[in-house]
C-alpha atoms as a PDB file:
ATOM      1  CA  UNK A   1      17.530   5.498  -5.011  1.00  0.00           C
ATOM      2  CA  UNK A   2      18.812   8.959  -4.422  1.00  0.00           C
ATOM      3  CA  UNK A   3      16.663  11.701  -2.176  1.00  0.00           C
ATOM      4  CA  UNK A   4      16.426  13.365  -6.205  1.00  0.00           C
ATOM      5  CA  UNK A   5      14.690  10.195  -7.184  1.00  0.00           C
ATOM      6  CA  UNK A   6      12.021  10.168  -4.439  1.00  0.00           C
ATOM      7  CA  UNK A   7      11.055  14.270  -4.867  1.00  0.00           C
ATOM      8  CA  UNK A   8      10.764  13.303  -8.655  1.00  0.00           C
ATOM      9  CA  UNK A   9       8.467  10.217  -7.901  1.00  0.00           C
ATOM     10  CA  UNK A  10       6.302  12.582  -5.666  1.00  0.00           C
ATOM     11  CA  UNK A  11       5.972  15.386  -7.246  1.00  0.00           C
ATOM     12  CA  UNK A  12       4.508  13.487 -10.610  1.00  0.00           C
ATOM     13  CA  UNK A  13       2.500  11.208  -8.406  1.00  0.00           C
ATOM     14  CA  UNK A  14       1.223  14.496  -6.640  1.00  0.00           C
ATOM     15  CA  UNK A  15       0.596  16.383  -9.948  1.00  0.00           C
ATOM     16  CA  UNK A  16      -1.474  13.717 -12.038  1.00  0.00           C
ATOM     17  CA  UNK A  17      -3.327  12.475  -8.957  1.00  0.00           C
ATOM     18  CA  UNK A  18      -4.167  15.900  -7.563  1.00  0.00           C
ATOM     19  CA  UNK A  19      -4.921  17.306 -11.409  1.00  0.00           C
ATOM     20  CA  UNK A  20      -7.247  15.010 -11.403  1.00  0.00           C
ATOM     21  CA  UNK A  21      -8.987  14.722  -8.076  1.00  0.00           C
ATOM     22  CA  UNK A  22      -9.498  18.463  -7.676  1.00  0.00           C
ATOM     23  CA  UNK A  23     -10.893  18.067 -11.386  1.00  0.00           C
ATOM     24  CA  UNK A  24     -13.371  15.771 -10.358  1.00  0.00           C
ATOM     25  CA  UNK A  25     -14.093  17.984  -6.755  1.00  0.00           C
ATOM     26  CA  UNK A  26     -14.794  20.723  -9.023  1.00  0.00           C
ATOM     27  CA  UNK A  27     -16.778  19.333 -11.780  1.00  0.00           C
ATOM     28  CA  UNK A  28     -19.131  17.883  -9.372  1.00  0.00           C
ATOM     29  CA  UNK A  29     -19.355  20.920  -7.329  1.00  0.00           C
ATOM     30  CA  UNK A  30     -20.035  23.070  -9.752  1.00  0.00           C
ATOM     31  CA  UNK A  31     -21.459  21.560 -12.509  1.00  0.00           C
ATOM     32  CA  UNK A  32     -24.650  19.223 -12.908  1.00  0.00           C
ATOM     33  CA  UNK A  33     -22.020  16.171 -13.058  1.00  0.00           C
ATOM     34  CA  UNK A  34     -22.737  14.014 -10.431  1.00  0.00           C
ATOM     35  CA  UNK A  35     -19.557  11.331  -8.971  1.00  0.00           C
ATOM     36  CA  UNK A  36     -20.320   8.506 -10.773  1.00  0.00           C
ATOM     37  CA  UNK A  37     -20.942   9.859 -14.064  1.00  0.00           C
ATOM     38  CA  UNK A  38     -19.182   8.572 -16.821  1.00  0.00           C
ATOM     39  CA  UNK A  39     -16.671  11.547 -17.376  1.00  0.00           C
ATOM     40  CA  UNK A  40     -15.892  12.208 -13.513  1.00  0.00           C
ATOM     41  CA  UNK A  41     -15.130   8.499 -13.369  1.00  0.00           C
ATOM     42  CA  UNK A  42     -12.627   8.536 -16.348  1.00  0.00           C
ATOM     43  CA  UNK A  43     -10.727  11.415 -14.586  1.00  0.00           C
ATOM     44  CA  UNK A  44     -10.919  10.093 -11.316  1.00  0.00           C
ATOM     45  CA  UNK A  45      -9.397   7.275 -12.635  1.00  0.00           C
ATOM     46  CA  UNK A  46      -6.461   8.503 -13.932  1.00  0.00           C
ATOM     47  CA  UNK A  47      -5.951   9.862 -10.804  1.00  0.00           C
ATOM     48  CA  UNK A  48      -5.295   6.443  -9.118  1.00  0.00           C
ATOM     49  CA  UNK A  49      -3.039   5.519 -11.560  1.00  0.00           C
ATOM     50  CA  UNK A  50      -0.704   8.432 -10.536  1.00  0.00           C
ATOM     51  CA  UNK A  51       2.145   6.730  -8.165  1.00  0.00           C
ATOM     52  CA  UNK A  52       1.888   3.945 -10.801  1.00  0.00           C
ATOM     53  CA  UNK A  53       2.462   6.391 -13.738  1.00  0.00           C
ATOM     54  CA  UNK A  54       5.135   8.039 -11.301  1.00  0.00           C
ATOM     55  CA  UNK A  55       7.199   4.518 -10.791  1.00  0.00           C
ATOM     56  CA  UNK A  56       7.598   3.917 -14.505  1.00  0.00           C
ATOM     57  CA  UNK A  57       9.777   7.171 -14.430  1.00  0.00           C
ATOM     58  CA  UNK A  58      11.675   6.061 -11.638  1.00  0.00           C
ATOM     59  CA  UNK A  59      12.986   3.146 -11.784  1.00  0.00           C
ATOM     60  CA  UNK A  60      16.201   2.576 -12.335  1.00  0.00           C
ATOM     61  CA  UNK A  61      18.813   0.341 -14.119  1.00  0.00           C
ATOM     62  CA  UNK A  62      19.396  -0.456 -18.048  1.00  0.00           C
ATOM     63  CA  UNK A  63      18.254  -1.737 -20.446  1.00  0.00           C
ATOM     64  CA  UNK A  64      14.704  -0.746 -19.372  1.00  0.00           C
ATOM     65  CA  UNK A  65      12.716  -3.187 -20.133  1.00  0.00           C
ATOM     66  CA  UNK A  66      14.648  -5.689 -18.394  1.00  0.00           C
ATOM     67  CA  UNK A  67      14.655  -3.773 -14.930  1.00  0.00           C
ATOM     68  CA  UNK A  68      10.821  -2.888 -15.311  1.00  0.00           C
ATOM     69  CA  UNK A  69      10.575  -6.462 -15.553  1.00  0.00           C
ATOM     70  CA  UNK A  70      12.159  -7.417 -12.217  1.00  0.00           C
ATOM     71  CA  UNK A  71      10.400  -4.023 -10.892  1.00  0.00           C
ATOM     72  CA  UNK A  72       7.304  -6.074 -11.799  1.00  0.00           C
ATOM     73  CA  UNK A  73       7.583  -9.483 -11.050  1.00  0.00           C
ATOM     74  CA  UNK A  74      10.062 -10.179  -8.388  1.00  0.00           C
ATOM     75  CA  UNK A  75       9.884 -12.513  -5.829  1.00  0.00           C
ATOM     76  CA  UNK A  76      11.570 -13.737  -2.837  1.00  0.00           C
ATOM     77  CA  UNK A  77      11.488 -17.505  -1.491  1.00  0.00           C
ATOM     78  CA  UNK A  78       8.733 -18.341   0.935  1.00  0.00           C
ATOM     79  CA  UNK A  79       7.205 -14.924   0.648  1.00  0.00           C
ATOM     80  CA  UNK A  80       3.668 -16.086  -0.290  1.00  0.00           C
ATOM     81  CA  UNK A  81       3.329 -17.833   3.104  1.00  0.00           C
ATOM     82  CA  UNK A  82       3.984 -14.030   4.877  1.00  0.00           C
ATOM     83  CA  UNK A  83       1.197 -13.283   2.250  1.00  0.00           C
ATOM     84  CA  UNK A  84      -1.173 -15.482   3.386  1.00  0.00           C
ATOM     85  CA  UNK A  85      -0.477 -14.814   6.938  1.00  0.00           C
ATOM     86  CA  UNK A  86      -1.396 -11.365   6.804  1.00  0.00           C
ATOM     87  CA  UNK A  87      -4.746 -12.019   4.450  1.00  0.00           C
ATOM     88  CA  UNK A  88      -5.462 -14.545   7.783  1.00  0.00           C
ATOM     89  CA  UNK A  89      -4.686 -12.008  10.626  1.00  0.00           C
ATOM     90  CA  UNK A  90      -6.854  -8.787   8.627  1.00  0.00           C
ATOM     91  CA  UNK A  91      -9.888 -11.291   7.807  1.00  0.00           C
ATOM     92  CA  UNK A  92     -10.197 -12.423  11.628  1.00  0.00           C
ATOM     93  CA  UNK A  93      -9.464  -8.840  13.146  1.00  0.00           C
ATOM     94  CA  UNK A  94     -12.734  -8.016  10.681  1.00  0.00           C
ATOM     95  CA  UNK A  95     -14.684 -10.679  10.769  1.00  0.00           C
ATOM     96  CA  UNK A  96     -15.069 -11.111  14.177  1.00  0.00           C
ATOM     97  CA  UNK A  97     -15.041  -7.773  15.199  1.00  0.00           C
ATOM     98  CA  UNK A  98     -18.351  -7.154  12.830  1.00  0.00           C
ATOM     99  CA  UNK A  99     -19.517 -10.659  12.870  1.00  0.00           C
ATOM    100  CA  UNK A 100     -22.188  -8.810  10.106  1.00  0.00           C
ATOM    101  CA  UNK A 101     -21.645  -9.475   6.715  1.00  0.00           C
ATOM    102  CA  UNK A 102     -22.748  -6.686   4.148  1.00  0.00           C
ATOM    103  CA  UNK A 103     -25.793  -8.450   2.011  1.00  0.00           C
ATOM    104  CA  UNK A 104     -25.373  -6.639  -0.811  1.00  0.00           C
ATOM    105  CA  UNK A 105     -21.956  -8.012  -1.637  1.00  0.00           C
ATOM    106  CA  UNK A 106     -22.229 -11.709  -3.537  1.00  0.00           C
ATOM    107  CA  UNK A 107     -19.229 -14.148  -3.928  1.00  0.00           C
ATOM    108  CA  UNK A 108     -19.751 -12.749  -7.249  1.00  0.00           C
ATOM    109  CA  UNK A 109     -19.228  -9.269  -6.154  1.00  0.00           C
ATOM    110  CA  UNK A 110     -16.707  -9.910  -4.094  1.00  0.00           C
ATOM    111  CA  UNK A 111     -14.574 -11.499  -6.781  1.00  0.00           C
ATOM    112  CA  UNK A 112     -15.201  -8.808  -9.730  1.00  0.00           C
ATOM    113  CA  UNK A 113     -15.176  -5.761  -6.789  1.00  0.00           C
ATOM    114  CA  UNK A 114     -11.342  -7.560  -5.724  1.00  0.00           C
ATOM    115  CA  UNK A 115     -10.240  -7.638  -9.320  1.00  0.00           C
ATOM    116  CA  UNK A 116     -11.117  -3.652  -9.506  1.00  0.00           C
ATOM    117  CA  UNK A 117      -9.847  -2.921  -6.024  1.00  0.00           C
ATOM    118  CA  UNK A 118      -6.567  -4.813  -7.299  1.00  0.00           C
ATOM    119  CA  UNK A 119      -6.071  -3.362 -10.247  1.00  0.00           C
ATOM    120  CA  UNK A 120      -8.141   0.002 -10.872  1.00  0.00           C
ATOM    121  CA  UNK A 121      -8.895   1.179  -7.006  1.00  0.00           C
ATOM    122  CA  UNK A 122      -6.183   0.485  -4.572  1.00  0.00           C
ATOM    123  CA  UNK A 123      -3.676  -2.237  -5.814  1.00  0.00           C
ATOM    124  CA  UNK A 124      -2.413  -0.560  -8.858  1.00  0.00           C
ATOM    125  CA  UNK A 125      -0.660   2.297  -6.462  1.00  0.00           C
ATOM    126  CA  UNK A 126       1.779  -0.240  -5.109  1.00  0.00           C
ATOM    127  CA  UNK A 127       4.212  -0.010  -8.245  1.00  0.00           C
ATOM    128  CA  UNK A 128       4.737   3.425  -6.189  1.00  0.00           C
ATOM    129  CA  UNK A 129       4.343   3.347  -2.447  1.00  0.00           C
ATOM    130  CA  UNK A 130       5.919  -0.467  -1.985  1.00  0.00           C
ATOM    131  CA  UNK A 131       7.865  -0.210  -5.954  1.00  0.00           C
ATOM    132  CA  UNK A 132       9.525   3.342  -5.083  1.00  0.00           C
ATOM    133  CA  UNK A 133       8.806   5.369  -1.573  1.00  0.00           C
ATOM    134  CA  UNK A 134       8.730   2.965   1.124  1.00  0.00           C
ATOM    135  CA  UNK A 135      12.085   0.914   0.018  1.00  0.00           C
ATOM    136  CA  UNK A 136      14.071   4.208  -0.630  1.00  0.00           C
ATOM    137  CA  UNK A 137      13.249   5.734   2.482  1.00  0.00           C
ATOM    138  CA  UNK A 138      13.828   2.200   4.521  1.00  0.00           C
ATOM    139  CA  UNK A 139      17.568   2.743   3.084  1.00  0.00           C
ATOM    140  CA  UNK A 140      17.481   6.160   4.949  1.00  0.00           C
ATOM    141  CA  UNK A 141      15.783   5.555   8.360  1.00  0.00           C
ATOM    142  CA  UNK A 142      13.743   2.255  10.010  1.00  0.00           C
ATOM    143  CA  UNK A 143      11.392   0.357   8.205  1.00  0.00           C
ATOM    144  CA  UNK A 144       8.800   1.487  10.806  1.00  0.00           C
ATOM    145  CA  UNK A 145       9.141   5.258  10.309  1.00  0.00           C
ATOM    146  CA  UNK A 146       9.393   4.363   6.721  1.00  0.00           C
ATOM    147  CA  UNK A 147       6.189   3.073   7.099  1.00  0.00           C
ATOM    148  CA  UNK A 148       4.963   5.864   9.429  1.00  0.00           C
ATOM    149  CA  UNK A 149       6.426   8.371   6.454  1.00  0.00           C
ATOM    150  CA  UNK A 150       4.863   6.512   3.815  1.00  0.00           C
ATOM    151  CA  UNK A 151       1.541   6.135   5.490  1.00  0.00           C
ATOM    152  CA  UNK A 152       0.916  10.251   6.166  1.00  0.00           C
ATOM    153  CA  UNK A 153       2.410  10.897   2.193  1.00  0.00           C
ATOM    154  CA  UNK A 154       0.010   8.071   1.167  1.00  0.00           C
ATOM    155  CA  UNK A 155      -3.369   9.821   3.951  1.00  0.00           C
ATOM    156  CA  UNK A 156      -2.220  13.549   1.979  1.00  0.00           C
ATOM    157  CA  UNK A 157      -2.564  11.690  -1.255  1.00  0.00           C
ATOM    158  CA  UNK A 158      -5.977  11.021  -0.562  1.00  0.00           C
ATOM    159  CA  UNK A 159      -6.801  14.031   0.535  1.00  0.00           C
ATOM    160  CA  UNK A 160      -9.341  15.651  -2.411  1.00  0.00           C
ATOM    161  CA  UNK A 161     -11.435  12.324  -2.118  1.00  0.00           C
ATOM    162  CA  UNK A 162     -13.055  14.334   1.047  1.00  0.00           C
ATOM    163  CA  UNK A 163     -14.021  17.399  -0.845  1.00  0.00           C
ATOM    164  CA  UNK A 164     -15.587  15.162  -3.492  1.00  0.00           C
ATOM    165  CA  UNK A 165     -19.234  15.127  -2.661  1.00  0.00           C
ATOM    166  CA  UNK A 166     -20.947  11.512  -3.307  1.00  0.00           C
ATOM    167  CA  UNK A 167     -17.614   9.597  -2.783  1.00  0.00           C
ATOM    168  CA  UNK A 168     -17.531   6.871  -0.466  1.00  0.00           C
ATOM    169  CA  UNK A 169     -14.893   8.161   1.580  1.00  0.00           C
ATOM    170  CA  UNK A 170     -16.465  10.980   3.053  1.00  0.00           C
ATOM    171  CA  UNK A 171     -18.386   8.368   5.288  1.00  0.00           C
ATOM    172  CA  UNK A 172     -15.057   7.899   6.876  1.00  0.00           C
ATOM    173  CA  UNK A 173     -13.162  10.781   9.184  1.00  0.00           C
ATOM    174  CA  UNK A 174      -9.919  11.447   7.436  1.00  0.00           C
ATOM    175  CA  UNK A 175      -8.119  11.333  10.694  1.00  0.00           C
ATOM    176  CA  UNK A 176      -9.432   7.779  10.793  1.00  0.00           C
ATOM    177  CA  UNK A 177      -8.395   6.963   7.213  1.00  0.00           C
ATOM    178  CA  UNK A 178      -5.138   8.294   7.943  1.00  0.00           C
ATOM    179  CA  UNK A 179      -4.240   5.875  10.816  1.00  0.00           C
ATOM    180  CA  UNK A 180      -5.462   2.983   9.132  1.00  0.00           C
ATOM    181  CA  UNK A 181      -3.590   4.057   6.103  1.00  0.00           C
ATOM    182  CA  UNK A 182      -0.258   3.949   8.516  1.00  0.00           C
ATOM    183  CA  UNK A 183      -0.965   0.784   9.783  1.00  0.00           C
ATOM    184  CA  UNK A 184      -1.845  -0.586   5.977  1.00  0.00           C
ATOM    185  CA  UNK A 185       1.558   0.372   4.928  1.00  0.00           C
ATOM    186  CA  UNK A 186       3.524  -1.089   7.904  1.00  0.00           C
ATOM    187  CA  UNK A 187       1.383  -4.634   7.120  1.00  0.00           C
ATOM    188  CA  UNK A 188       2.239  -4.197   3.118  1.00  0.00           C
ATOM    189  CA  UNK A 189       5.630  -3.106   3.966  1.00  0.00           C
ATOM    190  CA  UNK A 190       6.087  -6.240   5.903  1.00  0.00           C
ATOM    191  CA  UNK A 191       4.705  -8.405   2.907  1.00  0.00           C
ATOM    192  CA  UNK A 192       6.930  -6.512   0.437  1.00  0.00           C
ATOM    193  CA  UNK A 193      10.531  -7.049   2.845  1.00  0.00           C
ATOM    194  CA  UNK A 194      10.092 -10.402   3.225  1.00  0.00           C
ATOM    195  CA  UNK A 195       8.152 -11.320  -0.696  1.00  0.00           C
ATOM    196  CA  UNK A 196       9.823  -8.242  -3.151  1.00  0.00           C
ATOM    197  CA  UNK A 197       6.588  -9.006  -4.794  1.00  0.00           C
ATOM    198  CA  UNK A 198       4.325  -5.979  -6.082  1.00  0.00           C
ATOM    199  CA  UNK A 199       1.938  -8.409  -7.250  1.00  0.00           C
ATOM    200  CA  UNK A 200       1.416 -10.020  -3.847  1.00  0.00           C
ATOM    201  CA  UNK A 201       1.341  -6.026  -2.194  1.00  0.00           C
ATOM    202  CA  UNK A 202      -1.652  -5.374  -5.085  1.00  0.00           C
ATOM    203  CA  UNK A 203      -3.897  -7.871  -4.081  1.00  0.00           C
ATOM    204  CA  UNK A 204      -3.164  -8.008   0.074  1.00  0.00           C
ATOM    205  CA  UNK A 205      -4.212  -4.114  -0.888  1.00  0.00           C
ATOM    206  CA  UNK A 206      -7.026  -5.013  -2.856  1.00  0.00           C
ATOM    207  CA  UNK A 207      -8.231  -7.787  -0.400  1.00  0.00           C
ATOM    208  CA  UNK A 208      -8.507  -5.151   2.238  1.00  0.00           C
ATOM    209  CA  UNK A 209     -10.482  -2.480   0.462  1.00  0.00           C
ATOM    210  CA  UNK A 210     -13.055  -5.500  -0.515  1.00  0.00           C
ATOM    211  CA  UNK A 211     -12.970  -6.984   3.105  1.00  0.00           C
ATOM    212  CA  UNK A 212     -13.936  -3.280   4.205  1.00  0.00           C
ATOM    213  CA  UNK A 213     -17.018  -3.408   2.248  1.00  0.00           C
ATOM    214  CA  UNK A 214     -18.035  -7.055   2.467  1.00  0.00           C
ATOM    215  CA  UNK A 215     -18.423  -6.332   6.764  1.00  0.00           C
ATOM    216  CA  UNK A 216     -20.292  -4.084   8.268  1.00  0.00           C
ATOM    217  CA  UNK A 217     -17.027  -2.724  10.021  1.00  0.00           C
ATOM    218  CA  UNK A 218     -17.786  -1.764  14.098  1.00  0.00           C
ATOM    219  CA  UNK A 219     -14.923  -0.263  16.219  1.00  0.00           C
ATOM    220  CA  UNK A 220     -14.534  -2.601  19.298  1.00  0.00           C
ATOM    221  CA  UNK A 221     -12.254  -3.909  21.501  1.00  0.00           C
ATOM    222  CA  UNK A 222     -11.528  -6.840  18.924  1.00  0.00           C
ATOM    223  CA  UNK A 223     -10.770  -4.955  16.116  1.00  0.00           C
ATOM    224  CA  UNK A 224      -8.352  -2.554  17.922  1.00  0.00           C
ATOM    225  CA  UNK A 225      -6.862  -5.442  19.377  1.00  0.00           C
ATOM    226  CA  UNK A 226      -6.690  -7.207  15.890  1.00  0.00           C
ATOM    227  CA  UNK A 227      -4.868  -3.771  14.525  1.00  0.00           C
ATOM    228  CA  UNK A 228      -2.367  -3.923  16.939  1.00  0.00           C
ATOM    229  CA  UNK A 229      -1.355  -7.582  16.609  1.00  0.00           C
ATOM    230  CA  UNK A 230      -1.218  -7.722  13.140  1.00  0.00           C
ATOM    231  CA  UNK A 231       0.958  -4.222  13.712  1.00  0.00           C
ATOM    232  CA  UNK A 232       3.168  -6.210  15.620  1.00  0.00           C
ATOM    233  CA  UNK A 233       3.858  -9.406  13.292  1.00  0.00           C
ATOM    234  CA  UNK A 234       4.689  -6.560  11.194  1.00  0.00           C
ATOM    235  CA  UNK A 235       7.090  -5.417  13.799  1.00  0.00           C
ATOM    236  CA  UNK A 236       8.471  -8.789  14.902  1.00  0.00           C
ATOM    237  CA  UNK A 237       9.203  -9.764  11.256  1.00  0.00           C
ATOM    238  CA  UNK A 238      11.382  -6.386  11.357  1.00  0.00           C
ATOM    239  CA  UNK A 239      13.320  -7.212  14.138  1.00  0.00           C
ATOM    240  CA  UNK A 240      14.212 -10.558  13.160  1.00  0.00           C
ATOM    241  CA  UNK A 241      15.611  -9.938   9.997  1.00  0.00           C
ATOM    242  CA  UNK A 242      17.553  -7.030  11.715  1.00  0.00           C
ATOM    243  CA  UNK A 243      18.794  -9.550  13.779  1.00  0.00           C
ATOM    244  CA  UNK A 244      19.634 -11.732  11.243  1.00  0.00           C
ATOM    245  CA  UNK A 245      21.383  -9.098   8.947  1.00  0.00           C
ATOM    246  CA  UNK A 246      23.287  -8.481  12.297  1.00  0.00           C
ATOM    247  CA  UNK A 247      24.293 -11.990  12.617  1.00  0.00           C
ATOM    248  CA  UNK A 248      25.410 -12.127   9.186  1.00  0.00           C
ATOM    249  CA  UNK A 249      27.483  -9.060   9.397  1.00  0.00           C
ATOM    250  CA  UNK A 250      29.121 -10.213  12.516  1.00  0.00           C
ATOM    251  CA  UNK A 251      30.610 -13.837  10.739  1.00  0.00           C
ATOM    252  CA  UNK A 252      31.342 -12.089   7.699  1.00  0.00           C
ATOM    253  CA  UNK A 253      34.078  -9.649  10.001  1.00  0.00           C
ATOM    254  CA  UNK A 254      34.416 -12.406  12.069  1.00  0.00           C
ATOM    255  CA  UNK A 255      35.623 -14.560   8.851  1.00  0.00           C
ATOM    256  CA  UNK A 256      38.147 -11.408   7.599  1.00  0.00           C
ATOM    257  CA  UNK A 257      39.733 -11.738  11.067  1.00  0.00           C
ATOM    258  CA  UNK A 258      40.687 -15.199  10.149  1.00  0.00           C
ATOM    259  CA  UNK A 259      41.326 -15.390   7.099  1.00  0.00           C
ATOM    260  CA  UNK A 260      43.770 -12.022   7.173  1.00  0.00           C
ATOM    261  CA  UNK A 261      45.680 -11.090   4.671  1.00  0.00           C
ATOM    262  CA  UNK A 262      46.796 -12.912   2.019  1.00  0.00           C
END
């Protein structure tokens, strides 16, 4: 994907999402709409959808429909089992940090709240930031300032959410959001390198929003320390398939040597 391709995909994931979210900062500022009403909802809404609206006009190959297709539902061998290591590392580094679970939120809440969170709130932008930014610019420079690039885009992104009044993440300090955000896209970049599968990136995304709300979350000593491990699986997982790509390079020249010309 060409540098063209990526200031296309941002600008149109900047332009619905920010139509939309400034809509709703206004509408609720300065009318008696309140967040949470039915038409602030609809817009805000559409608004999430905007880096998944922005990937179906980026991605490339023809016919279409076939390459949306493998856009959608690739996968890579043995990439559930990264998955699930991830989902492991993020529910211990919460859990035991808070060790308080949030009564409010059911196993029945929790399942319908990770459905939305997967598909309406939070999963939905991966067909974007995993689908489109993150592998384009990991062509360009390391996956972890890919990451590190992709995670202050993504924390800009949500910037209107903090200017509109009643939504939940105005409970949270946007510098805080922002780091976590960087952190979240160096653990889903991870899952995507070693999976290619959006669908896995969705829910891990999902699962975190939920797991957010089910504990009543409490900066410590364990959660930091959880952050930074999980951080560096990330990492590790990096450097060994640099490593191997190294490897492979390396008997591939070595095998030209041999072989010579014919």
């Amino acid at each position: 994907m060409t540098i063209k391709s990526v200031a296309k995909y941002l600008i149109i994931t900047f332009a619905i999402t920010y139509a939309c979210w400034w809509g709703v900062a206004a509408l609720v500022a300065y009318t008696d709409f309140v967040y949470g009403d039915i038409l602030p909802s609809i817009i805000y809404i559409i608004g999430n959808f905007g880096p998944a609206i922005a990937a179906l006009f980026c991605i490339e190959g023809r016919p279409y429909l076939r390459s949306l297709q493998k856009f959608l539902f690739s996968y890579k061998k043995h990439g559930v089992w990264v998955f699930l290591a991830f989902v492991a590392l993020v529910t211990l580094t919460v859990g035991l940090s808070s060790m308080e679970w949030n009564a409010q939120m059911t196993a029945l809440n929790f399942f319908i709240t990770l459905l939305g969170s997967t598909f309406i709130y939070g999963g939905e932008e991966e067909f974007g930031w995993r689908g489109i930014l993150q592998p384009a610019l990991t062509k360009k420079i390391t996956f972890p300032l890919a990451a590190l690039a992709c995670g202050a885009i993504w924390a800009l992104w949500h910037l209107p959410l903090w200017f509109i009044e009643g939504h939940p993440n105005r409970s949270m300090p946007f510098w805080l959001q922002a780091t976590l955000g960087i952190f979240l896209c160096l653990w889903l970049g991870a899952i995507y390198e070693r999976s290619g599968c959006l669908p896995l990136c969705m829910l891990f995304h999902g699962y975190v929003n939920v797991l957010m709300s089910s504990f009543v979350l409490k900066l410590n000593f364990i959660l930091i320390a959880g952050i930074l491990l999980t951080t560096a699986t990330a990492i590790a997982l990096w450097l060994i398939d640099c490593k191997r790509l190294r490897r492979t390079k390396k008997t591939d020249e070595n095998n030209d040597v041999t072989e010579g010309p014919q």
